[in-house]
N, C-alpha and C. Protein backbone atom coordinates (compact mmCIF):
# COMPACT_ATOMS: atom_id res chain seq x y z
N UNK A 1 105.29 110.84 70.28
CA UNK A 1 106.54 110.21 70.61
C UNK A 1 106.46 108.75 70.18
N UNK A 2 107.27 108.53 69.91
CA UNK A 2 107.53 106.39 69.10
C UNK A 2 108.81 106.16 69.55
N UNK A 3 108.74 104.72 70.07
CA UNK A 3 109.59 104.19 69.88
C UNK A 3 109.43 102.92 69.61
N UNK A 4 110.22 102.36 68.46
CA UNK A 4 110.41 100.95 68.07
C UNK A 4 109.05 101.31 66.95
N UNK A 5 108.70 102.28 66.65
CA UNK A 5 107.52 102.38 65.85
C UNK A 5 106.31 102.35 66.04
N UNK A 6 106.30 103.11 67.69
CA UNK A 6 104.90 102.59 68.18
C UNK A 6 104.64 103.87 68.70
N UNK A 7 103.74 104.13 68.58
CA UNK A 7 103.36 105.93 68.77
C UNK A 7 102.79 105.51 70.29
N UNK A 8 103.12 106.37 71.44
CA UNK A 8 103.29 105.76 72.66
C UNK A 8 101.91 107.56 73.66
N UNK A 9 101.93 108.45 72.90
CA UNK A 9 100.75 108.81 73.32
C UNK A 9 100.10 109.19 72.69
N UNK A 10 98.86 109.25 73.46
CA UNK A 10 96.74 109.24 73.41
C UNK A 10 96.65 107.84 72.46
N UNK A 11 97.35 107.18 73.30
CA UNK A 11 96.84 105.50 72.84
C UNK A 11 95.24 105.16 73.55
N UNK A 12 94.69 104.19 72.79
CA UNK A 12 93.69 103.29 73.86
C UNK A 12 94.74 102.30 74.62
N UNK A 13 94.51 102.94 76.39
CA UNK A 13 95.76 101.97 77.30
C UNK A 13 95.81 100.66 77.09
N UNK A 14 94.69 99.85 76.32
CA UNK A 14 95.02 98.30 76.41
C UNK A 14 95.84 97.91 75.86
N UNK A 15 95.65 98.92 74.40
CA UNK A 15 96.49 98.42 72.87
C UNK A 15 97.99 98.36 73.43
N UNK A 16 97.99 99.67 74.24
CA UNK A 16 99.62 100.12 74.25
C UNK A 16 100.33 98.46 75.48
N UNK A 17 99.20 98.30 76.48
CA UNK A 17 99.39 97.45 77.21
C UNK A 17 99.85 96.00 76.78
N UNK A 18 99.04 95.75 75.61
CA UNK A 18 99.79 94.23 74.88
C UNK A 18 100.98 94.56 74.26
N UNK A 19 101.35 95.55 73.82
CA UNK A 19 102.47 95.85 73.55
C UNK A 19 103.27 95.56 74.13
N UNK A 20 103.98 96.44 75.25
CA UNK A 20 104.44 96.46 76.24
C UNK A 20 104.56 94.89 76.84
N UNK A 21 103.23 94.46 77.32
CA UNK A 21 103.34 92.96 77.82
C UNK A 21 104.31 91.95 77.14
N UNK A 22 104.21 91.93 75.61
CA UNK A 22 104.14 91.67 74.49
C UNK A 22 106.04 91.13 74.87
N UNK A 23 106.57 92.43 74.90
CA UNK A 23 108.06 93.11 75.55
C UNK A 23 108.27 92.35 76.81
N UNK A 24 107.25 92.61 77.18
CA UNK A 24 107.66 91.84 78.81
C UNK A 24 107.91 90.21 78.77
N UNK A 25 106.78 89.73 78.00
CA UNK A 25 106.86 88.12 78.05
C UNK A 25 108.29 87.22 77.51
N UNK A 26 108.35 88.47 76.83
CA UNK A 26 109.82 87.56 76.11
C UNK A 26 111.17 88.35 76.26
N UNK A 27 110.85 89.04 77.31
CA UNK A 27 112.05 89.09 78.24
C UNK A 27 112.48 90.60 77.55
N UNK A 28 112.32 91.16 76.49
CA UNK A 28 112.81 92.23 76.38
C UNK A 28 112.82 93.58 76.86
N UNK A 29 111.89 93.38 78.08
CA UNK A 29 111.53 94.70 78.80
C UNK A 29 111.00 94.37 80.21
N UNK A 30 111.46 94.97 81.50
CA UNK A 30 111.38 94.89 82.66
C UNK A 30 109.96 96.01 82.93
N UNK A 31 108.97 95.73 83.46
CA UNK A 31 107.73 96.47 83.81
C UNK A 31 107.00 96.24 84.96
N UNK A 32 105.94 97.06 85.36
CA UNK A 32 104.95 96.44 86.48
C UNK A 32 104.22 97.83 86.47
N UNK A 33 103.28 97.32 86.92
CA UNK A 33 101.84 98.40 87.70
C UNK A 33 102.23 99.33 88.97
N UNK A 34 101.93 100.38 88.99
CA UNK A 34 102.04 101.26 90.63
C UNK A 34 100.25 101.00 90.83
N UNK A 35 99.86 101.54 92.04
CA UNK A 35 98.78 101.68 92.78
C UNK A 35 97.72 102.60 92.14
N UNK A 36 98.28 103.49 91.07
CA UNK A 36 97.01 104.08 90.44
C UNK A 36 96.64 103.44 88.90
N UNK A 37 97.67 102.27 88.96
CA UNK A 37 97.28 101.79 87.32
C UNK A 37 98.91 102.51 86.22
N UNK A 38 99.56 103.07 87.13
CA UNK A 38 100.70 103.74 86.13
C UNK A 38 101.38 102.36 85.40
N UNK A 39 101.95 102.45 84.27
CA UNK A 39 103.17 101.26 83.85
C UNK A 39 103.84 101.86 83.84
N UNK A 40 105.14 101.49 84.49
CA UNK A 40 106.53 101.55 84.02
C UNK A 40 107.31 100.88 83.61
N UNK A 41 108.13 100.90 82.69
CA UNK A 41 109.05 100.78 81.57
C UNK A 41 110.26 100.85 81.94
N UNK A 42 111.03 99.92 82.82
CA UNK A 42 111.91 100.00 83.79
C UNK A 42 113.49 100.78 82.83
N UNK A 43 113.54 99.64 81.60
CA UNK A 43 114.75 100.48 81.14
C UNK A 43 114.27 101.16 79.86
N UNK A 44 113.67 101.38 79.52
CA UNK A 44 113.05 102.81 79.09
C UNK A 44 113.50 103.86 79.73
N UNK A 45 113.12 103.67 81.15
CA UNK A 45 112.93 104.97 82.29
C UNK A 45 111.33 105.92 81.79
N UNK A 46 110.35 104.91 81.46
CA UNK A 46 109.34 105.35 80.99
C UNK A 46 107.93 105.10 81.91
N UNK A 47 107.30 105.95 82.01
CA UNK A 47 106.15 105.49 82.71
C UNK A 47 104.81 106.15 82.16
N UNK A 48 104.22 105.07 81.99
CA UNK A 48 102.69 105.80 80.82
C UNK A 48 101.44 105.70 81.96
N UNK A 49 101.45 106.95 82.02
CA UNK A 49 99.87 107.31 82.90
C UNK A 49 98.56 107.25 81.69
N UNK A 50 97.26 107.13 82.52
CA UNK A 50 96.40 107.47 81.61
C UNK A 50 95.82 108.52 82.20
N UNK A 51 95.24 108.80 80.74
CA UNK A 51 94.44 110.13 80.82
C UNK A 51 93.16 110.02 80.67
N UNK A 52 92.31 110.35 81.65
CA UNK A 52 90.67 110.37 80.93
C UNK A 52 89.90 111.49 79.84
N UNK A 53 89.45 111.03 79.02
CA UNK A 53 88.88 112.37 78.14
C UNK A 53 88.26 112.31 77.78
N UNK A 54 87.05 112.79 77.80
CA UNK A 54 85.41 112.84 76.85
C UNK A 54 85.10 111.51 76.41
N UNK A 55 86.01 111.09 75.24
CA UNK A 55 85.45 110.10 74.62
C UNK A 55 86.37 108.76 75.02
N UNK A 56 86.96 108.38 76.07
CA UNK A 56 87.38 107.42 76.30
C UNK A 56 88.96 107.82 77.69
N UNK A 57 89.91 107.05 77.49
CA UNK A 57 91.00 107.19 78.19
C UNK A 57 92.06 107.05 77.11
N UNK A 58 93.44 107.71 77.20
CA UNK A 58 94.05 107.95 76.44
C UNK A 58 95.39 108.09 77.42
N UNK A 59 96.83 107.59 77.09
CA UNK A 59 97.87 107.20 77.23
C UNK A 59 98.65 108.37 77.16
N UNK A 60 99.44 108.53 78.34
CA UNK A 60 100.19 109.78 78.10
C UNK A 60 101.77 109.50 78.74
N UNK A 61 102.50 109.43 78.13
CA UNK A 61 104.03 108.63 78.57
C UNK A 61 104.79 110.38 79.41
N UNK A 62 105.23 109.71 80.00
CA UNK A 62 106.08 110.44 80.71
C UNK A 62 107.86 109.94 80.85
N UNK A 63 109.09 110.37 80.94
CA UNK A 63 110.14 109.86 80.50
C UNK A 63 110.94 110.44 81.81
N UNK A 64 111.21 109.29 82.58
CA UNK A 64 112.19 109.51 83.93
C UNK A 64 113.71 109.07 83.59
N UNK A 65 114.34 109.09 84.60
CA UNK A 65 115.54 108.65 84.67
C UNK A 65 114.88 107.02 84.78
N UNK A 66 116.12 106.11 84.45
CA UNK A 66 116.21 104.82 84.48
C UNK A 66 115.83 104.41 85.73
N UNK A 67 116.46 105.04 86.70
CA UNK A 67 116.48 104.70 87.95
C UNK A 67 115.55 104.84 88.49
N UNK A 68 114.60 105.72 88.42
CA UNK A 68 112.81 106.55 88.99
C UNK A 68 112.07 105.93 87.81
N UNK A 69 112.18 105.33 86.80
CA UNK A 69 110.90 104.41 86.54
C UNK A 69 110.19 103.53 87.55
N UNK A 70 111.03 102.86 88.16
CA UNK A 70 110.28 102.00 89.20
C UNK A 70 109.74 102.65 90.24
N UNK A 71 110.37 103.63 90.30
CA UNK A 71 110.05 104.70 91.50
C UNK A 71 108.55 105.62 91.49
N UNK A 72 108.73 106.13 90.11
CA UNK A 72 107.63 107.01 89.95
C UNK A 72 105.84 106.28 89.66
N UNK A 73 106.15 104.85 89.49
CA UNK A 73 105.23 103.70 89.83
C UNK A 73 104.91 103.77 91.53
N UNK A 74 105.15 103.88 91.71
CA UNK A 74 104.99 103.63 93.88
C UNK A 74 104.56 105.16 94.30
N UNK A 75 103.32 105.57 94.58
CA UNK A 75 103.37 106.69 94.83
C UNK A 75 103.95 106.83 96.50
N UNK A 76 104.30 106.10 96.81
CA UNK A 76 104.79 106.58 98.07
C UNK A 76 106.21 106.78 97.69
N UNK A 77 106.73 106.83 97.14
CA UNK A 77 108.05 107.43 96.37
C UNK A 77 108.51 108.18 96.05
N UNK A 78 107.53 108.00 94.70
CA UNK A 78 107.85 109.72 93.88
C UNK A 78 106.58 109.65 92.98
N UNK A 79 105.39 109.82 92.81
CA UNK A 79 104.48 109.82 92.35
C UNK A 79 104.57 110.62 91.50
N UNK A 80 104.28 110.86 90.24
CA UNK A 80 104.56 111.84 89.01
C UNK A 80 102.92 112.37 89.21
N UNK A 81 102.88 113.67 89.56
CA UNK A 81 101.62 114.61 90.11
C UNK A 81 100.72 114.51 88.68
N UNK A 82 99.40 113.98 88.81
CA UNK A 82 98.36 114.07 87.52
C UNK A 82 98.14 115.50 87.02
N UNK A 83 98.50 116.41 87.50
CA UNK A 83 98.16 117.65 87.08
C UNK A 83 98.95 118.18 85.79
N UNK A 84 98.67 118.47 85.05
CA UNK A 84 99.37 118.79 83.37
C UNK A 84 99.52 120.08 83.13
């Protein structure tokens, strides 16, 4: 999946993270951390979990409503279940 030209999973999470930040600093994108490390991507309606795997951790986006991005960050909310 890409958007803006940025292939958004089985990233290394940092890369995808300056990105994103990148978005954030200059105002073009609303974000923050939940309690397990999730980002969300407020108007995206995007939230990128990571994945652990053999040879490292790897980025796996998930795509909510606008409104449950912020949400699915807070697991006391709506926690998007790690199970695949």
């Amino acid at each position: 999946m890409k958007r803006w030209g940025r292939e958004l999973t089985a990233c290394v999470p940092a890369d995808l993270e300056r990105f994103f930040l990148h978005a954030h600093l200059y105002g073009v994108l609303n974000m923050s951390y939940g309690p397990r490390g999730n980002l969300g991507v407020y108007g995206l309606g995007l939230v990128v979990q990571v994945q652990d795997i053999a040879s490292g951790a790897m980025t796996w986006p998930v795509i909510v409503d606008r409104t449950w991005a912020r949400k699915c960050t807070n697991d006391w909310e709506g926690a998007i279940p790690v199970c695949k």
